[in-house]
N, C-alpha and C. Protein backbone atom coordinates (compact mmCIF):
# COMPACT_ATOMS: atom_id res chain seq x y z
N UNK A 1 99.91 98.81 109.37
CA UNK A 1 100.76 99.32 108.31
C UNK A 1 102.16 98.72 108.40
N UNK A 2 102.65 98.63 109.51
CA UNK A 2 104.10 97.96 109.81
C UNK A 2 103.98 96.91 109.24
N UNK A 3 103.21 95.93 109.85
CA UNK A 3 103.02 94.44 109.54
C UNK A 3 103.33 94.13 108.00
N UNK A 4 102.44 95.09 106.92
CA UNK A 4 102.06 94.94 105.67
C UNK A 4 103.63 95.34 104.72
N UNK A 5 104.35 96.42 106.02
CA UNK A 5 105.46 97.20 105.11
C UNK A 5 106.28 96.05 105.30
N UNK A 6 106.57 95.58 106.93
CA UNK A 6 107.75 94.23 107.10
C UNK A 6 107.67 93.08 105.78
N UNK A 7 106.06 92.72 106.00
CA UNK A 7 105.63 91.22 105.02
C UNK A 7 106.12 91.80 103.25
N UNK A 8 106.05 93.19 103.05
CA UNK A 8 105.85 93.17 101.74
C UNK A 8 107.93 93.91 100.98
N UNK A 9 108.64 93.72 101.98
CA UNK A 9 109.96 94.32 101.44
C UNK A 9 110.51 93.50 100.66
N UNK A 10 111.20 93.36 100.25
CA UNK A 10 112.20 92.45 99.02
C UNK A 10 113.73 92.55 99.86
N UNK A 11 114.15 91.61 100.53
CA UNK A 11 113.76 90.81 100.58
C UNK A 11 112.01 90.31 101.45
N UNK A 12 111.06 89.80 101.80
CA UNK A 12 110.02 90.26 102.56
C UNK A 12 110.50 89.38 103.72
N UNK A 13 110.02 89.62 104.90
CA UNK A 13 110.17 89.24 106.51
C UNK A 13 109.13 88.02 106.37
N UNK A 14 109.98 87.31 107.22
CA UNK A 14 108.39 85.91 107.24
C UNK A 14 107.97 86.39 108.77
N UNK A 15 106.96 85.70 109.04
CA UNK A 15 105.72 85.90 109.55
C UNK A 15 106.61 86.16 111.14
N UNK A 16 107.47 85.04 111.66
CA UNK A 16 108.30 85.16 112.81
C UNK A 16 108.67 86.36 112.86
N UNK A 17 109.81 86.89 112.16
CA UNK A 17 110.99 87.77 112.27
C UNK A 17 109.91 89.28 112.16
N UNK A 18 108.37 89.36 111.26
CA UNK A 18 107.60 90.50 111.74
C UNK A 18 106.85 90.58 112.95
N UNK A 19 106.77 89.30 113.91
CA UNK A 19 105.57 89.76 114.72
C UNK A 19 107.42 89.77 115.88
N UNK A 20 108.49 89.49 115.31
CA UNK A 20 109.15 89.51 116.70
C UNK A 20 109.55 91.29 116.49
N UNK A 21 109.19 91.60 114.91
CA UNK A 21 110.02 93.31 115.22
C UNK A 21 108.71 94.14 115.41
N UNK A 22 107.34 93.58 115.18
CA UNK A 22 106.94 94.44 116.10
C UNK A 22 106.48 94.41 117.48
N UNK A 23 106.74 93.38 118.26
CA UNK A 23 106.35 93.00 118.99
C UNK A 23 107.66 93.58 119.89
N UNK A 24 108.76 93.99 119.28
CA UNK A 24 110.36 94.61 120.15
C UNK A 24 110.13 96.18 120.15
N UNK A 25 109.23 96.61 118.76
CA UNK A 25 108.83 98.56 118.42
C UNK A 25 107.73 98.55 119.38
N UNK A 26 106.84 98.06 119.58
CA UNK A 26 105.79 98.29 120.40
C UNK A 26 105.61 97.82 122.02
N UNK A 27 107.27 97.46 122.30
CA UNK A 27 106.81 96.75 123.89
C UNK A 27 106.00 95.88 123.89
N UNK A 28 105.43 94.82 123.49
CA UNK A 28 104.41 93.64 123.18
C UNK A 28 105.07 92.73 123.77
N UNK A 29 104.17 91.45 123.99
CA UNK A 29 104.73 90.41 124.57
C UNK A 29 104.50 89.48 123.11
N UNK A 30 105.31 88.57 122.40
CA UNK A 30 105.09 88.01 121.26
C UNK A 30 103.59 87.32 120.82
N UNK A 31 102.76 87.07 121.97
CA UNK A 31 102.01 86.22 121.75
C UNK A 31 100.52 87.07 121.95
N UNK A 32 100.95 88.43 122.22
CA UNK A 32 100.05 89.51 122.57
C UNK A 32 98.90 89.55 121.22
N UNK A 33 97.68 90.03 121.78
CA UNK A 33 96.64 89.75 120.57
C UNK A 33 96.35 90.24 119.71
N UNK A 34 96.93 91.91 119.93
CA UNK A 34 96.85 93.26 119.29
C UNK A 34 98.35 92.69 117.72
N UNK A 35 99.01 92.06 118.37
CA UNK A 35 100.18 91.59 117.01
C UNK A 35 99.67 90.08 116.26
N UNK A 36 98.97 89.35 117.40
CA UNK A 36 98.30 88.50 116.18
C UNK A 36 97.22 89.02 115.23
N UNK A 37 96.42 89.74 115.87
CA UNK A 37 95.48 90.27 114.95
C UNK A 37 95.82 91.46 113.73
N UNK A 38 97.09 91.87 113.95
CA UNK A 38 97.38 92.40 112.71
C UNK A 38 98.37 91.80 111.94
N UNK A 39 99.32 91.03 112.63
CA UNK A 39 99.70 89.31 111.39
C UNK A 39 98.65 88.92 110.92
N UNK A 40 97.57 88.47 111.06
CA UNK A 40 96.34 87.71 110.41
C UNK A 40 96.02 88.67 109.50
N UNK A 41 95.74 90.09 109.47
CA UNK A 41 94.86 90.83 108.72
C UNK A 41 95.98 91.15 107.79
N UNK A 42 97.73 91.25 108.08
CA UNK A 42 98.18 91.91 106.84
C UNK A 42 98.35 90.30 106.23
N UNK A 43 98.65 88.97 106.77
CA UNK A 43 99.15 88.07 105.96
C UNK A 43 97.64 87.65 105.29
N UNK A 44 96.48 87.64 105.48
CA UNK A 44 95.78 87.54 104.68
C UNK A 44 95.55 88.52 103.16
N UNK A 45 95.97 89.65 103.53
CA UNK A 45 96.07 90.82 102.63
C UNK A 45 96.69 90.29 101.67
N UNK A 46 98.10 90.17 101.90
CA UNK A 46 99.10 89.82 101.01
C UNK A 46 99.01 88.39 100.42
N UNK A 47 98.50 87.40 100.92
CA UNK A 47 98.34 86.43 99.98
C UNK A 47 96.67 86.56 99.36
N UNK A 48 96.10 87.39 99.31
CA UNK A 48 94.94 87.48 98.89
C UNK A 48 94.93 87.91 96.79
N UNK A 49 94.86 87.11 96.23
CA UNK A 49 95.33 86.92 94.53
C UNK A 49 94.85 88.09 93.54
N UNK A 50 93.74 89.01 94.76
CA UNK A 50 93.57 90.47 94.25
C UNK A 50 94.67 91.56 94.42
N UNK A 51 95.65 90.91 95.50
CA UNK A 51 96.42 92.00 95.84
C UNK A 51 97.90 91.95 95.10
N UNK A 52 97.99 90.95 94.04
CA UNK A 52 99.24 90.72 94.54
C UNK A 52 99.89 91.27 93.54
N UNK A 53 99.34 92.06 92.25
CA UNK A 53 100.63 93.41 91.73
C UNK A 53 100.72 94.14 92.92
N UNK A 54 99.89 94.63 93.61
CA UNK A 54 100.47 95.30 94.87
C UNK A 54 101.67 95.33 95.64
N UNK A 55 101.57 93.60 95.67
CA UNK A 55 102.40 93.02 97.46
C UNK A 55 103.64 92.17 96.23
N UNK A 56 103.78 91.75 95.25
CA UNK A 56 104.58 90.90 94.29
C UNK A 56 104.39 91.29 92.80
N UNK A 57 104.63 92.91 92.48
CA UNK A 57 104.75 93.09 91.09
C UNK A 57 105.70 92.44 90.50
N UNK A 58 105.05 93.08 89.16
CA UNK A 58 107.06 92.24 88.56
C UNK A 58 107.80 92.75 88.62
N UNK A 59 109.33 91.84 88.25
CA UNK A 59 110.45 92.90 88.27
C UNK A 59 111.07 93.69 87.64
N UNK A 60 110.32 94.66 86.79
CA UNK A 60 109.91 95.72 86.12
C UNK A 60 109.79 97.44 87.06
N UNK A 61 108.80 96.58 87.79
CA UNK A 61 108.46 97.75 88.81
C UNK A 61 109.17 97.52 90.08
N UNK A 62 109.23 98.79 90.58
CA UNK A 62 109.96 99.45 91.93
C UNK A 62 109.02 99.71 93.03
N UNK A 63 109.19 98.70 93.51
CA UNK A 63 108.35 99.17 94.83
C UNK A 63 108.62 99.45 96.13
N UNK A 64 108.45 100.92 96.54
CA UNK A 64 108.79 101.23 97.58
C UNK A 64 107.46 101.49 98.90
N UNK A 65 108.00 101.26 100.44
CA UNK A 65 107.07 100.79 101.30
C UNK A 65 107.36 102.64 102.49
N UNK A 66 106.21 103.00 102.57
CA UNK A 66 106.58 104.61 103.72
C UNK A 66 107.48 105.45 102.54
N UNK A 67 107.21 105.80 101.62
CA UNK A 67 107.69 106.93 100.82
C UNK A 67 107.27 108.30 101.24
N UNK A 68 108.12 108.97 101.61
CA UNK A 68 107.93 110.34 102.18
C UNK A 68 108.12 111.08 101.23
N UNK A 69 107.30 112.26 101.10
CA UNK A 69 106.56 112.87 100.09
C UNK A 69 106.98 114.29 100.58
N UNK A 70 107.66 115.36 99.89
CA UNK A 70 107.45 116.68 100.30
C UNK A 70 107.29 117.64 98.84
N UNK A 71 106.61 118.59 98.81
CA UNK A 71 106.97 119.61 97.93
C UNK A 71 106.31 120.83 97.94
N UNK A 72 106.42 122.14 97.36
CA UNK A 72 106.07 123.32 97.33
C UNK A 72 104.35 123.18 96.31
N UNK A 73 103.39 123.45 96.67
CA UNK A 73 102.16 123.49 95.97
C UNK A 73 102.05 125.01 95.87
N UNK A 74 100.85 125.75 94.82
CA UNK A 74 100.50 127.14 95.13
C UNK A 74 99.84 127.35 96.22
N UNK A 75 99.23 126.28 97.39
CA UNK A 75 98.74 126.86 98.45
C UNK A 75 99.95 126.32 99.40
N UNK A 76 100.96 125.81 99.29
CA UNK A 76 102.12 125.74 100.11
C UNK A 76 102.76 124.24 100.43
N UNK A 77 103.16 124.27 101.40
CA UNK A 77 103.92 123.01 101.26
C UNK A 77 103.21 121.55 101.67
N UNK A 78 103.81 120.78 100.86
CA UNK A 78 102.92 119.75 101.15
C UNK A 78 103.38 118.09 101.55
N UNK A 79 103.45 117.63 102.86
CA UNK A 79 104.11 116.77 103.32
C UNK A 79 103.21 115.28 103.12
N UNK A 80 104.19 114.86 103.43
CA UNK A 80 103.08 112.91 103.63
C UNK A 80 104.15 112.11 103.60
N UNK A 81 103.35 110.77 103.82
CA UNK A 81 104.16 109.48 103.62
C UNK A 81 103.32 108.54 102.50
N UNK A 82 104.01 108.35 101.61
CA UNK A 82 103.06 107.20 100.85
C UNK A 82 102.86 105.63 101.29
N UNK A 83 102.28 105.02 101.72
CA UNK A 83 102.39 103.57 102.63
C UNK A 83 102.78 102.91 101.20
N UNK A 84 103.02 102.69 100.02
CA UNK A 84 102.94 102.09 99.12
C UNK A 84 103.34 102.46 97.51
N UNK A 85 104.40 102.63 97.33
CA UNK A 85 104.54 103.18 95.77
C UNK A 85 104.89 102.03 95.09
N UNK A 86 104.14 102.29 93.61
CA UNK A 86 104.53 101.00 92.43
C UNK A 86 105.28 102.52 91.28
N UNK A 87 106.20 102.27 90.89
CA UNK A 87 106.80 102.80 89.66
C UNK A 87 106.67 101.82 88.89
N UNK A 88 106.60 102.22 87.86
CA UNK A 88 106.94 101.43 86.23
C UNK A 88 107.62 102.83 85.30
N UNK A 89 107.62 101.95 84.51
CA UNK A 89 108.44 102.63 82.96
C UNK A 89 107.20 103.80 82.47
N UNK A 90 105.91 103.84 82.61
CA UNK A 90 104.65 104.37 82.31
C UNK A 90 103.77 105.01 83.24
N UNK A 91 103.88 104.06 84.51
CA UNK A 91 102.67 104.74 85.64
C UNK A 91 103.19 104.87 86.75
N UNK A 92 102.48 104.86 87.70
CA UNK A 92 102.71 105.64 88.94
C UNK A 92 101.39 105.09 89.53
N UNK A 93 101.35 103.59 90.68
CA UNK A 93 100.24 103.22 91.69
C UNK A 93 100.78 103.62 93.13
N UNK A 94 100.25 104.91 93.24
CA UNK A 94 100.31 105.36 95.27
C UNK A 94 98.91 104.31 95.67
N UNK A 95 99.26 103.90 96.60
CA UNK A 95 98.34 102.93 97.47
C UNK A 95 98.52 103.29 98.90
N UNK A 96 97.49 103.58 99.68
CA UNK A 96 97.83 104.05 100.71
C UNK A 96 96.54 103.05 101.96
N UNK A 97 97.18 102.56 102.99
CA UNK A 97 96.42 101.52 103.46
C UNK A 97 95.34 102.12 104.63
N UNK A 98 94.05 101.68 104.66
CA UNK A 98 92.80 102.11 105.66
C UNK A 98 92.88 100.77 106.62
N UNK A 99 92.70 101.10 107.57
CA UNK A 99 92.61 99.49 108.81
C UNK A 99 91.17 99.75 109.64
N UNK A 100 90.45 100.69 108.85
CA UNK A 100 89.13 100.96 109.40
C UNK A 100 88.25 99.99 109.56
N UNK A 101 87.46 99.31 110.04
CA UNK A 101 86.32 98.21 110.15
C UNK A 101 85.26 99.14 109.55
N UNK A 102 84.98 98.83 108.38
CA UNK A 102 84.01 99.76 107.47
C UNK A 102 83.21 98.87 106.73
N UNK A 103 82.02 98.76 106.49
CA UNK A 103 80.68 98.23 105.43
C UNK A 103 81.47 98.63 104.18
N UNK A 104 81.02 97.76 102.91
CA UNK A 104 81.20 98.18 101.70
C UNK A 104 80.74 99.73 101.48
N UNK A 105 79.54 99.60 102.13
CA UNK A 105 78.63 100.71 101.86
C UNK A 105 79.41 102.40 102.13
N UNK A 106 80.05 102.25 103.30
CA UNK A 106 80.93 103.30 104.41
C UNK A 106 82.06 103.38 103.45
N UNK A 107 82.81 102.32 102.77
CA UNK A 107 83.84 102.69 101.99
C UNK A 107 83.70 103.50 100.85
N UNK A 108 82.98 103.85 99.92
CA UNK A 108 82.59 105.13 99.39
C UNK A 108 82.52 106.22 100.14
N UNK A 109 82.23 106.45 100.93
CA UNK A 109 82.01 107.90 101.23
C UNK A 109 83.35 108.34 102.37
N UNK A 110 83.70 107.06 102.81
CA UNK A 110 85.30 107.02 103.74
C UNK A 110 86.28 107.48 102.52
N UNK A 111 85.76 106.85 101.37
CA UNK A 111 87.10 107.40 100.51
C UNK A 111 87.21 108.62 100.06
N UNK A 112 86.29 109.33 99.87
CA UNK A 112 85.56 110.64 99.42
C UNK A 112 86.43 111.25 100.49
N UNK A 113 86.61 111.15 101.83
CA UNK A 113 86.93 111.70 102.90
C UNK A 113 88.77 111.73 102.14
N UNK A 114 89.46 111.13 101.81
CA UNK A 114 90.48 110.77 101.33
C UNK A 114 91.02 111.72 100.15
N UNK A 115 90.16 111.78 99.07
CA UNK A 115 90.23 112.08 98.17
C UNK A 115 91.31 113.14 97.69
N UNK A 116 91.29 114.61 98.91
CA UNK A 116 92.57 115.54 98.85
C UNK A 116 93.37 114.98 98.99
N UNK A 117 93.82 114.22 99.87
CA UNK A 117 94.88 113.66 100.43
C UNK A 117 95.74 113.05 99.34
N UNK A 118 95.18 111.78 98.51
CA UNK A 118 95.34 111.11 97.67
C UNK A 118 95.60 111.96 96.38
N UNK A 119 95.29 112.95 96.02
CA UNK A 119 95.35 114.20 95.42
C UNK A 119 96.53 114.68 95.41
N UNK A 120 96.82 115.10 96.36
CA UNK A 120 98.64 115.66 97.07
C UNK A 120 99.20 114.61 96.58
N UNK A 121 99.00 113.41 97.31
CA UNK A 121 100.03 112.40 96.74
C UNK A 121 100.15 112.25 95.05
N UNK A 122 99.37 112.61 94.23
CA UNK A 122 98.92 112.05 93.14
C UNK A 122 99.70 113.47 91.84
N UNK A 123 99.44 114.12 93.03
CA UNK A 123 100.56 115.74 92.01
C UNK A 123 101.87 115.35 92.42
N UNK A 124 102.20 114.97 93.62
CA UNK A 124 103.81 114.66 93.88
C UNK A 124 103.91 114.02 92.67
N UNK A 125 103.88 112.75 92.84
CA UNK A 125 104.22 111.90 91.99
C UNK A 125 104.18 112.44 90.43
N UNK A 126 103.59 113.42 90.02
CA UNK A 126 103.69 114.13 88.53
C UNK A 126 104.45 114.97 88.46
N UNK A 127 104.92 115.36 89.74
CA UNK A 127 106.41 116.66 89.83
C UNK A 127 107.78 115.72 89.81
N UNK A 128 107.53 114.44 90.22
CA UNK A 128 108.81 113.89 90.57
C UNK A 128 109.04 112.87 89.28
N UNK A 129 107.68 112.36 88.53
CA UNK A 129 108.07 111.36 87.58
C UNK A 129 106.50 112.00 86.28
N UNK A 130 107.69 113.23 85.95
CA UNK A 130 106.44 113.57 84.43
C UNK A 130 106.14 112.99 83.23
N UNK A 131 105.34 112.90 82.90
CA UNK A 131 104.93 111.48 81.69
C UNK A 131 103.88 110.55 82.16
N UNK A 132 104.44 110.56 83.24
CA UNK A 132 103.98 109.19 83.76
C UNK A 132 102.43 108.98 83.80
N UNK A 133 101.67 108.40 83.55
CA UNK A 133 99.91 107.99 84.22
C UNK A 133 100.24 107.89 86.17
N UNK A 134 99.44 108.14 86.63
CA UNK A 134 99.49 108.27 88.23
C UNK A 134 97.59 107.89 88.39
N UNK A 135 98.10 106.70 89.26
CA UNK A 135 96.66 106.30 89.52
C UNK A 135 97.04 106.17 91.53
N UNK A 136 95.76 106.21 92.17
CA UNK A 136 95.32 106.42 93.64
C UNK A 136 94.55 105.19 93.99
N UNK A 137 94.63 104.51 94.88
CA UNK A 137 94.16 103.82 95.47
C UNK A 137 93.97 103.37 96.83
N UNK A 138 92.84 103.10 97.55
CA UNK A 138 92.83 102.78 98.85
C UNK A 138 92.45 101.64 99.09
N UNK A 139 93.28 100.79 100.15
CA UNK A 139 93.07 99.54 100.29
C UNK A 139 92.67 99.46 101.64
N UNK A 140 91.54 98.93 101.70
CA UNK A 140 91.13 98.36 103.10
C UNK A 140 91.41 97.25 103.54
N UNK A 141 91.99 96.93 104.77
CA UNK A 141 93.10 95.96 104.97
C UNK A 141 91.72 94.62 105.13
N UNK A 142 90.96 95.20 106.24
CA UNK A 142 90.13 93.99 107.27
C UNK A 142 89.23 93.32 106.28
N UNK A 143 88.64 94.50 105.17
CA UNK A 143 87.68 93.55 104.43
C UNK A 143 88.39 93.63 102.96
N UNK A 144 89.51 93.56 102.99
CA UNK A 144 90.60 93.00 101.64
C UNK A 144 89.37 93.77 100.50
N UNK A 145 89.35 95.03 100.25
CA UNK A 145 88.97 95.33 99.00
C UNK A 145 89.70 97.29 98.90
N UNK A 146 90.11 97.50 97.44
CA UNK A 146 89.86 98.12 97.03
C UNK A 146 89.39 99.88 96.21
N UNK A 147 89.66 100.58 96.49
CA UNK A 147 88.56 101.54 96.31
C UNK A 147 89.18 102.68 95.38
N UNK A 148 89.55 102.58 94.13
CA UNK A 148 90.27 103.84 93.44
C UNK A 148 89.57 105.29 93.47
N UNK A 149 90.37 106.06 93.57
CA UNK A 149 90.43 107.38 94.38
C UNK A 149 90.88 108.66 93.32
């Protein structure tokens, strides 16, 4: 999730300056395998040409990276972080990232598992920006696909 939030800010971090900040948050040694292997999986993400209103909307939309989420529901309060918000003038894309090693097959029913969650996020976003369309999505990082929610 770091990797994807560093690579995807405006200005965005190149590939150095993210594996050296997480490699300084996590005690890592730079060349450690646990930070190459998640440079590889988010920089493939992000240049991947399915993703890239995601990772390079236009500049229209507002995109914010760890959006923290709070508000009062009728069953009570309801916290989170959004890994991913797109605003526009019209909608509302929460995207929230999975790093699970999952079959196509497993990603249906992994998302199903999701579904409240994405829910909460999906009423915030209609308390904070009314009008708006609000769409959910889960992206699986390792096998770059997908899964609206």
């Amino acid at each position: 999730h770091r990797a994807l939030e560093l690579l995807s800010r405006q200005p965005p971090y190149t590939l150095t300056q993210t594996r050296q900040t997480l490699c300084h948050e996590m005690l890592l040694a730079t060349e450690d395998a646990l930070i190459t292997a998640a440079l590889n999986e988010a920089q493939a993400l992000i240049n991947d040409p399915a993703f890239k209103d995601i990772f390079f909307p236009a500049p229209t939309i507002r995109a914010l990276n760890e959006c923290s989420l709070s508000y009062k529901s009728a069953k009570g309060q309801v916290i989170g972080t959004i890994d991913r918000l797109l605003i526009s003038d019209s909608e509302i894309l929460i995207v929230d990232y999975k790093t699970h090693r999952v079959s196509e097959q497993e990603m249906d029913a992994l998302a199903e598992e999701y579904r409240p969650q994405m829910r909460h996020y999906a009423d915030g976003a209609r308390l904070a920006w009314p009008g708006r369309g609000v769409k959910t999505v889960l992206v699986f990082t390792n096998c770059r696909k997908m899964v609206v929610v």
